[in-house]
PDB file of N, CA and C in Angstrom:
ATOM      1  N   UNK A   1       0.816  -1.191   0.000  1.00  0.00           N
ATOM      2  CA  UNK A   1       0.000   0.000   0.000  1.00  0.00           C
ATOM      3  C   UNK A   1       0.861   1.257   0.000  1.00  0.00           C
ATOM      4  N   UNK A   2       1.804   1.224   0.590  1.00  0.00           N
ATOM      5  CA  UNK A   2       2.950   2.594   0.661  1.00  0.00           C
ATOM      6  C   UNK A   2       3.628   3.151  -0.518  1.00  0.00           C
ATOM      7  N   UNK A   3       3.213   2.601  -1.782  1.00  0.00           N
ATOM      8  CA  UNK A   3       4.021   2.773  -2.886  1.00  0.00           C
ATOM      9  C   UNK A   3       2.420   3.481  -3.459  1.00  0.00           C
ATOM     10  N   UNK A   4       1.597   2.805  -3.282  1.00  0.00           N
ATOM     11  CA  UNK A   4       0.271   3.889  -3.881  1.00  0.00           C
ATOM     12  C   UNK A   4       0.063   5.202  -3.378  1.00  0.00           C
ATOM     13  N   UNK A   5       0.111   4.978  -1.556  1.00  0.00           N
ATOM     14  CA  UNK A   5      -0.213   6.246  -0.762  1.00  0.00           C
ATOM     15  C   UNK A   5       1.039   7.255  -0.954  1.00  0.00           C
ATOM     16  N   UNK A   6       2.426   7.062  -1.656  1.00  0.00           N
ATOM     17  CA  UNK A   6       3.359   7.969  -1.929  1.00  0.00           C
ATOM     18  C   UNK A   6       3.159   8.372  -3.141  1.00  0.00           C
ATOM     19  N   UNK A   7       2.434   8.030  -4.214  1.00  0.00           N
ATOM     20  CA  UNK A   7       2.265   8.356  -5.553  1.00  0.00           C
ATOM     21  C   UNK A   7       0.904   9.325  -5.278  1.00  0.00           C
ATOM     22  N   UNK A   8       0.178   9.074  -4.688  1.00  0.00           N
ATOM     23  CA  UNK A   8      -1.391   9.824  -3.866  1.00  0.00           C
ATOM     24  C   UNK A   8      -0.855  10.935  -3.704  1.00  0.00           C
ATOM     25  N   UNK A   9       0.088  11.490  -2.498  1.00  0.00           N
ATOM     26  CA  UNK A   9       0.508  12.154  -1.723  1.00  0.00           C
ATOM     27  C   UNK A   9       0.882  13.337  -2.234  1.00  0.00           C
ATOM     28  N   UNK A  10       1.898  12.569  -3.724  1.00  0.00           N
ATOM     29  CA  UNK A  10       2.411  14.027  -4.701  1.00  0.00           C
ATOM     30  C   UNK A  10       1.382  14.262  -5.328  1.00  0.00           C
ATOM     31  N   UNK A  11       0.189  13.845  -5.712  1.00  0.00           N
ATOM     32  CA  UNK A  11      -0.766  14.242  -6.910  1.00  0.00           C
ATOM     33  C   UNK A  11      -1.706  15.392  -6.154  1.00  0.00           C
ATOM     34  N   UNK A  12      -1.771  14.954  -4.861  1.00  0.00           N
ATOM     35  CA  UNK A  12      -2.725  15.536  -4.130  1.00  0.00           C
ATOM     36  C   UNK A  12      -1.693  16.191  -2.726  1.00  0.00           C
ATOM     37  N   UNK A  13      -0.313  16.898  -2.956  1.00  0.00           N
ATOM     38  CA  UNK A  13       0.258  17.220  -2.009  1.00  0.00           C
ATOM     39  C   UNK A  13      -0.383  18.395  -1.571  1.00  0.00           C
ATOM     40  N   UNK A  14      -0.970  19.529  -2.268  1.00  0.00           N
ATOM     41  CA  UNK A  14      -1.622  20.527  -1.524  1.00  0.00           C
ATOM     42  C   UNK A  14      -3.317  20.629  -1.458  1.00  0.00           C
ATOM     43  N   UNK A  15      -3.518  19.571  -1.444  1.00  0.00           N
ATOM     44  CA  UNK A  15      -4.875  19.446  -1.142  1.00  0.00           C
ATOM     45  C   UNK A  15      -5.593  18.480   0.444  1.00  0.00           C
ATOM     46  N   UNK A  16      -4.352  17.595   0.159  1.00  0.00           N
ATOM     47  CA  UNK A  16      -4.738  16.421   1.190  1.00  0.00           C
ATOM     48  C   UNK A  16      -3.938  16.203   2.193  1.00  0.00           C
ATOM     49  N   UNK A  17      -4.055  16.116   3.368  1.00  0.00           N
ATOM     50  CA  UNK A  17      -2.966  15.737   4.787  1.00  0.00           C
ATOM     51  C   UNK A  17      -2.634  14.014   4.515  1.00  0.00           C
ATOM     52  N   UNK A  18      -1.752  13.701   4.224  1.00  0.00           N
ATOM     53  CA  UNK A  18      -1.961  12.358   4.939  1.00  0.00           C
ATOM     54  C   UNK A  18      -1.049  12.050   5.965  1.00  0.00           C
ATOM     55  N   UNK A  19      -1.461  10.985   6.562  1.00  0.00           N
ATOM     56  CA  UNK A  19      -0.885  10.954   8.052  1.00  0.00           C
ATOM     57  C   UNK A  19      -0.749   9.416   7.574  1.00  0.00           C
ATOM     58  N   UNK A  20       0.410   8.823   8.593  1.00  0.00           N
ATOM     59  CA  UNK A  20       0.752   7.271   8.780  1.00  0.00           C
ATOM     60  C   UNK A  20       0.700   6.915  10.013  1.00  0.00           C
ATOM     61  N   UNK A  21      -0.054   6.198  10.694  1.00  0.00           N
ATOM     62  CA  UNK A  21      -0.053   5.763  12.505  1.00  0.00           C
ATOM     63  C   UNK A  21       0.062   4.399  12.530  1.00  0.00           C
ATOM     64  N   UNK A  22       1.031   4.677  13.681  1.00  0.00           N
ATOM     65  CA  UNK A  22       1.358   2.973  14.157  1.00  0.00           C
ATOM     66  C   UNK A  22       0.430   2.519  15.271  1.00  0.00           C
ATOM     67  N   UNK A  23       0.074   1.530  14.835  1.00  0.00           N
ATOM     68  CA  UNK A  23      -1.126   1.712  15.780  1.00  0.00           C
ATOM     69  C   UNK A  23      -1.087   0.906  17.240  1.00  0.00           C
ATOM     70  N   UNK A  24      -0.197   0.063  16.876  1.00  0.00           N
ATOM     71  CA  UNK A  24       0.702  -0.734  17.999  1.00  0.00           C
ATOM     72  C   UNK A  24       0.945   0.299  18.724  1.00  0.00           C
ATOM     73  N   UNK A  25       1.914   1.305  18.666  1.00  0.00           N
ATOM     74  CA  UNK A  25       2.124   2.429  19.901  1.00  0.00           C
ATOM     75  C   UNK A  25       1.067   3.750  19.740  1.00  0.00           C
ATOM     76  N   UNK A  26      -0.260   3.508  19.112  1.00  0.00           N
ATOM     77  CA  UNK A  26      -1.105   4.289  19.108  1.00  0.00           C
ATOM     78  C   UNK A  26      -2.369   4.031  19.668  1.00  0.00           C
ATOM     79  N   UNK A  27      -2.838   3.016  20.269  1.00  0.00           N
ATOM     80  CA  UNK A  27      -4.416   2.494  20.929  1.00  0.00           C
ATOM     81  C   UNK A  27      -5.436   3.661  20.380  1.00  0.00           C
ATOM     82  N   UNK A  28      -5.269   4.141  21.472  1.00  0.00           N
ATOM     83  CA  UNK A  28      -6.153   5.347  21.195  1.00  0.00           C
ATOM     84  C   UNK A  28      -7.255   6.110  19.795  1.00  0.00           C
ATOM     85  N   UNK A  29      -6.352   5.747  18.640  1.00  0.00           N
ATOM     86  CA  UNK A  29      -6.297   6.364  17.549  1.00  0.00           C
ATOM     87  C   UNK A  29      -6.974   4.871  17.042  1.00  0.00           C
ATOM     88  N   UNK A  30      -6.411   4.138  16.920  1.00  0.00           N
ATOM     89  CA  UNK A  30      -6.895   2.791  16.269  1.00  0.00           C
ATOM     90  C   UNK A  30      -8.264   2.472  16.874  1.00  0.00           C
ATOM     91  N   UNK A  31      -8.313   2.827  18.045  1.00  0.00           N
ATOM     92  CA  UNK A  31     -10.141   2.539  18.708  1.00  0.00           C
ATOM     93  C   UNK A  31     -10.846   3.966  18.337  1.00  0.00           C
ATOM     94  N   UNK A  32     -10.150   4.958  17.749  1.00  0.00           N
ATOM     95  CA  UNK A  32     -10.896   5.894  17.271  1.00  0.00           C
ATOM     96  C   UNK A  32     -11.346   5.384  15.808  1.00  0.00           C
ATOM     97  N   UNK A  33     -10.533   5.037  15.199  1.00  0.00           N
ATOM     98  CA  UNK A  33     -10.728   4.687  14.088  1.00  0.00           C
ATOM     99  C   UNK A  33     -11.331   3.079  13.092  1.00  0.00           C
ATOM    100  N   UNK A  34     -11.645   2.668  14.672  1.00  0.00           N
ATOM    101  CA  UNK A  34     -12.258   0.736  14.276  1.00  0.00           C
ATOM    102  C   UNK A  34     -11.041   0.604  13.588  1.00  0.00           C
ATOM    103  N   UNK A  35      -9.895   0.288  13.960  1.00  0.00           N
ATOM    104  CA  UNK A  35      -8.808  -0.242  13.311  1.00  0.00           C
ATOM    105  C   UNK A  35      -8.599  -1.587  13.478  1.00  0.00           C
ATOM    106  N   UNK A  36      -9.267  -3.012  12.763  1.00  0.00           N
ATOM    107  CA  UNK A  36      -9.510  -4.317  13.220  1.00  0.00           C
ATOM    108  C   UNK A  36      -8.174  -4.978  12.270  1.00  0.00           C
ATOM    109  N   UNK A  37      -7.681  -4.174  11.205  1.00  0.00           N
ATOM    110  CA  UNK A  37      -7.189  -5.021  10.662  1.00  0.00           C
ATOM    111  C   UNK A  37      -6.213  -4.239   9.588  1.00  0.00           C
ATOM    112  N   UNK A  38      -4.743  -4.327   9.309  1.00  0.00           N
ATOM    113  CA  UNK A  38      -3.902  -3.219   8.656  1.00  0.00           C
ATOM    114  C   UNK A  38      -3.508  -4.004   7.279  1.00  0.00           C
ATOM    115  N   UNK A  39      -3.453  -3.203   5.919  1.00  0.00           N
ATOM    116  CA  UNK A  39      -3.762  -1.728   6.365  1.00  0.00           C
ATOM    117  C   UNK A  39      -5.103  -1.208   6.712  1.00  0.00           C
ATOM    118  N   UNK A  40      -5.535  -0.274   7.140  1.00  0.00           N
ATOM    119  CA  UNK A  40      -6.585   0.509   6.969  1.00  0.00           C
ATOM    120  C   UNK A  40      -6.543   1.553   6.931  1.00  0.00           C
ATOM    121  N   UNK A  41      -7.043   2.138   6.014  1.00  0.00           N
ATOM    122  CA  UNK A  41      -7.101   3.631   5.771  1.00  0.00           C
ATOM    123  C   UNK A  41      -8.352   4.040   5.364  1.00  0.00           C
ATOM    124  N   UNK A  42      -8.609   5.316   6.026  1.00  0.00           N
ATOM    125  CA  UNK A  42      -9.840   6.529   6.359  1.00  0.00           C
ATOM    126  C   UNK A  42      -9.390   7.542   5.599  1.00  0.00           C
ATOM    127  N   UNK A  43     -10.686   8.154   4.848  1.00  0.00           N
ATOM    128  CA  UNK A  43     -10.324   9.368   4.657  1.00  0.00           C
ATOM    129  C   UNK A  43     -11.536  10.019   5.629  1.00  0.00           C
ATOM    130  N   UNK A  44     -11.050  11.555   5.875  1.00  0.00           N
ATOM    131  CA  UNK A  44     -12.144  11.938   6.763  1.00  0.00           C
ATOM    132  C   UNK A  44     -12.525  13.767   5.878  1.00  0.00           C
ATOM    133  N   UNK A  45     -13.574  13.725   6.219  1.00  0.00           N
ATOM    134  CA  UNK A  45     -14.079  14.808   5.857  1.00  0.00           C
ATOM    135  C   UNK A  45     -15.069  15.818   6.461  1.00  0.00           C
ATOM    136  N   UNK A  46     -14.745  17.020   6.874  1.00  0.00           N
ATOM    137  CA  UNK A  46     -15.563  17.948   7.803  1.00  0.00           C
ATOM    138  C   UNK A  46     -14.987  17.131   9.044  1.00  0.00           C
ATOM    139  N   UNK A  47     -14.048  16.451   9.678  1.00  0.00           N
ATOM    140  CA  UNK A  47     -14.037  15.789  10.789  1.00  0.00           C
ATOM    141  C   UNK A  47     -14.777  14.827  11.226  1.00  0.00           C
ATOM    142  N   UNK A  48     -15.321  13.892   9.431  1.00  0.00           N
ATOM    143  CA  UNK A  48     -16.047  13.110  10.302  1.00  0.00           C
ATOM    144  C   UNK A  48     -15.454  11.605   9.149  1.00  0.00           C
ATOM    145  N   UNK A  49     -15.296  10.675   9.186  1.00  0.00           N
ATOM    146  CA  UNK A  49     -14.949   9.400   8.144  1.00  0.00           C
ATOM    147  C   UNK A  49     -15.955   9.514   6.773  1.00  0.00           C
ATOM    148  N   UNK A  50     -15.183   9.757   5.952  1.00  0.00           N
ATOM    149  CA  UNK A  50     -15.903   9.951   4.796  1.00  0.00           C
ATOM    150  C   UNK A  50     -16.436   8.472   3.727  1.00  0.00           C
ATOM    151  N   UNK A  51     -15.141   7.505   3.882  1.00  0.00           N
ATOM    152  CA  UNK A  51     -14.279   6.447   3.463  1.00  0.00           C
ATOM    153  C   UNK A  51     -13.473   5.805   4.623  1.00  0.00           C
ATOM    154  N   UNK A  52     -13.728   4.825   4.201  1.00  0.00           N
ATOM    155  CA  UNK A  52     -13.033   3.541   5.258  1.00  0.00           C
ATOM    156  C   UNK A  52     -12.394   2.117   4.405  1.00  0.00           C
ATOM    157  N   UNK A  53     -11.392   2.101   4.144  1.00  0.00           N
ATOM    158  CA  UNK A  53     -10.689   0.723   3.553  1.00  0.00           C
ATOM    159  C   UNK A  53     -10.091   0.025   4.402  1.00  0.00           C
ATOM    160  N   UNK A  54     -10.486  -1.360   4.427  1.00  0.00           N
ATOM    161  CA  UNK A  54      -9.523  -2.312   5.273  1.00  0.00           C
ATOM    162  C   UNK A  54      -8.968  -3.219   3.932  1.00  0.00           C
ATOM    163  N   UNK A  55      -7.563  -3.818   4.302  1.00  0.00           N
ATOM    164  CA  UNK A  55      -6.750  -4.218   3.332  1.00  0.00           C
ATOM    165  C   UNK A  55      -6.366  -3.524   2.331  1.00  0.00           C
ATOM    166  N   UNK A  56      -5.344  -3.523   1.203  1.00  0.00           N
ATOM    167  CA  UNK A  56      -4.590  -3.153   0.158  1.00  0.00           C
ATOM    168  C   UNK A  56      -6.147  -2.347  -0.769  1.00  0.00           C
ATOM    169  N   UNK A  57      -6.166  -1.476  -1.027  1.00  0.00           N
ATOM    170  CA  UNK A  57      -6.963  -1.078  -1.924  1.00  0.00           C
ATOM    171  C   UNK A  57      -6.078  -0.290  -2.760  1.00  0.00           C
ATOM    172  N   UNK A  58      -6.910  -0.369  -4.353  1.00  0.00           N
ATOM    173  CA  UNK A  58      -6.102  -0.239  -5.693  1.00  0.00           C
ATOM    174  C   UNK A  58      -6.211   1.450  -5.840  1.00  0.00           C
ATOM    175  N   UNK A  59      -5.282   1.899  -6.520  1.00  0.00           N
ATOM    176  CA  UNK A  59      -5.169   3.659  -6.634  1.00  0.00           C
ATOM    177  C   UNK A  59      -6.437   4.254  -7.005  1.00  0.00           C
ATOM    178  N   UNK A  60      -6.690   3.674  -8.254  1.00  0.00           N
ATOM    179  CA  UNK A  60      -7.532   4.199  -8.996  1.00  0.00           C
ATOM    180  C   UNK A  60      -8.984   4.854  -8.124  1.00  0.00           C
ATOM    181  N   UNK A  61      -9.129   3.274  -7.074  1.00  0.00           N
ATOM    182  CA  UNK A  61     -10.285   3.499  -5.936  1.00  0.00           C
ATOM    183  C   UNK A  61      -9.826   4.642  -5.034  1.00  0.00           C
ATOM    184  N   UNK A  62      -8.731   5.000  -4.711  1.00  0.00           N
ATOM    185  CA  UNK A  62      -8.526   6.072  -3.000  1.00  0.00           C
ATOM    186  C   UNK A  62      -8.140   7.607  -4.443  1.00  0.00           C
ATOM    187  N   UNK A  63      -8.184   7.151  -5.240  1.00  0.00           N
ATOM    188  CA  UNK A  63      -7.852   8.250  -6.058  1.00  0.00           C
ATOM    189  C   UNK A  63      -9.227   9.343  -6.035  1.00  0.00           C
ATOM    190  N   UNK A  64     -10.304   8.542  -6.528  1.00  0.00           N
ATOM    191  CA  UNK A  64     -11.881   8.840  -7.093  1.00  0.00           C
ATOM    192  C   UNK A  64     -12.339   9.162  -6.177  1.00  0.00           C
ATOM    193  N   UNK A  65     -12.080   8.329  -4.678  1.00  0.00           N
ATOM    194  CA  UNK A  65     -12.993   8.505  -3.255  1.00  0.00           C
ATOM    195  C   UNK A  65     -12.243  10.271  -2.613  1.00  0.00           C
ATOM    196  N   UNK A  66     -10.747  10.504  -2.959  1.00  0.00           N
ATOM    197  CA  UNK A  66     -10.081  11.399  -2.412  1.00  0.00           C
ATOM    198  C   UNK A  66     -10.384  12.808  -3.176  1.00  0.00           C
ATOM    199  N   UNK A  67     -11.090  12.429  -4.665  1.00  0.00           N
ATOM    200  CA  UNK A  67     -11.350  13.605  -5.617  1.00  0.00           C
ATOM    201  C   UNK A  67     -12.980  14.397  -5.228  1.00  0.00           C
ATOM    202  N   UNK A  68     -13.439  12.700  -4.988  1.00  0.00           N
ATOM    203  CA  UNK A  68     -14.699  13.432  -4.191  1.00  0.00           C
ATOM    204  C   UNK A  68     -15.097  13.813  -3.063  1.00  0.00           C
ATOM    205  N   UNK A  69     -14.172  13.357  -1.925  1.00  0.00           N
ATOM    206  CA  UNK A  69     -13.780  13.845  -0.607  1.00  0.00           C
ATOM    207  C   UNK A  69     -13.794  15.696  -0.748  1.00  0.00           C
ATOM    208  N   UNK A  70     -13.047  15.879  -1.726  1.00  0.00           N
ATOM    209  CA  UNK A  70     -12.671  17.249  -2.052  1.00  0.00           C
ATOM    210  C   UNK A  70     -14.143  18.115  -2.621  1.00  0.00           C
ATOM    211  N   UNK A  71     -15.104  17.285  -2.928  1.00  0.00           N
ATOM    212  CA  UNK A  71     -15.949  18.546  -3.555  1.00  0.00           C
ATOM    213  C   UNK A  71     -16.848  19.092  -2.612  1.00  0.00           C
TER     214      UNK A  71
END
């Protein structure tokens, strides 16, 4: 997944935060986030989960979900 979310990152560097958490030394964050199973990745929007992926998901998908996150 880290080779998609770094290709993400530059396309969308001034639009989008992304963050990486370990969730092993993070509890907190992972029970904020139903973190049952890695990877998982959220996008959130207005402060609230917009999108939720558990396991490897393909660019094309966090690409479309992150374009419409934005409108």
């Amino acid at each position: 997944q880290d080779p998609i979310i770094e290709e993400l990152k530059k396309k969308f560097e001034d639009k989008v935060e992304f963050k990486k958490i370990d969730v092993d030394n993070n509890n907190e964050l992972a029970a904020k986030f139903t973190v049952h199973a890695i990877p998982t990745l959220v996008i959130e929007k207005d402060g609230a989960v917009f999108k939720r992926y558990t396991g490897v998901t393909r660019a094309n998908v966090l690409e479309s979900d992150l374009n419409a996150a934005l409108k």
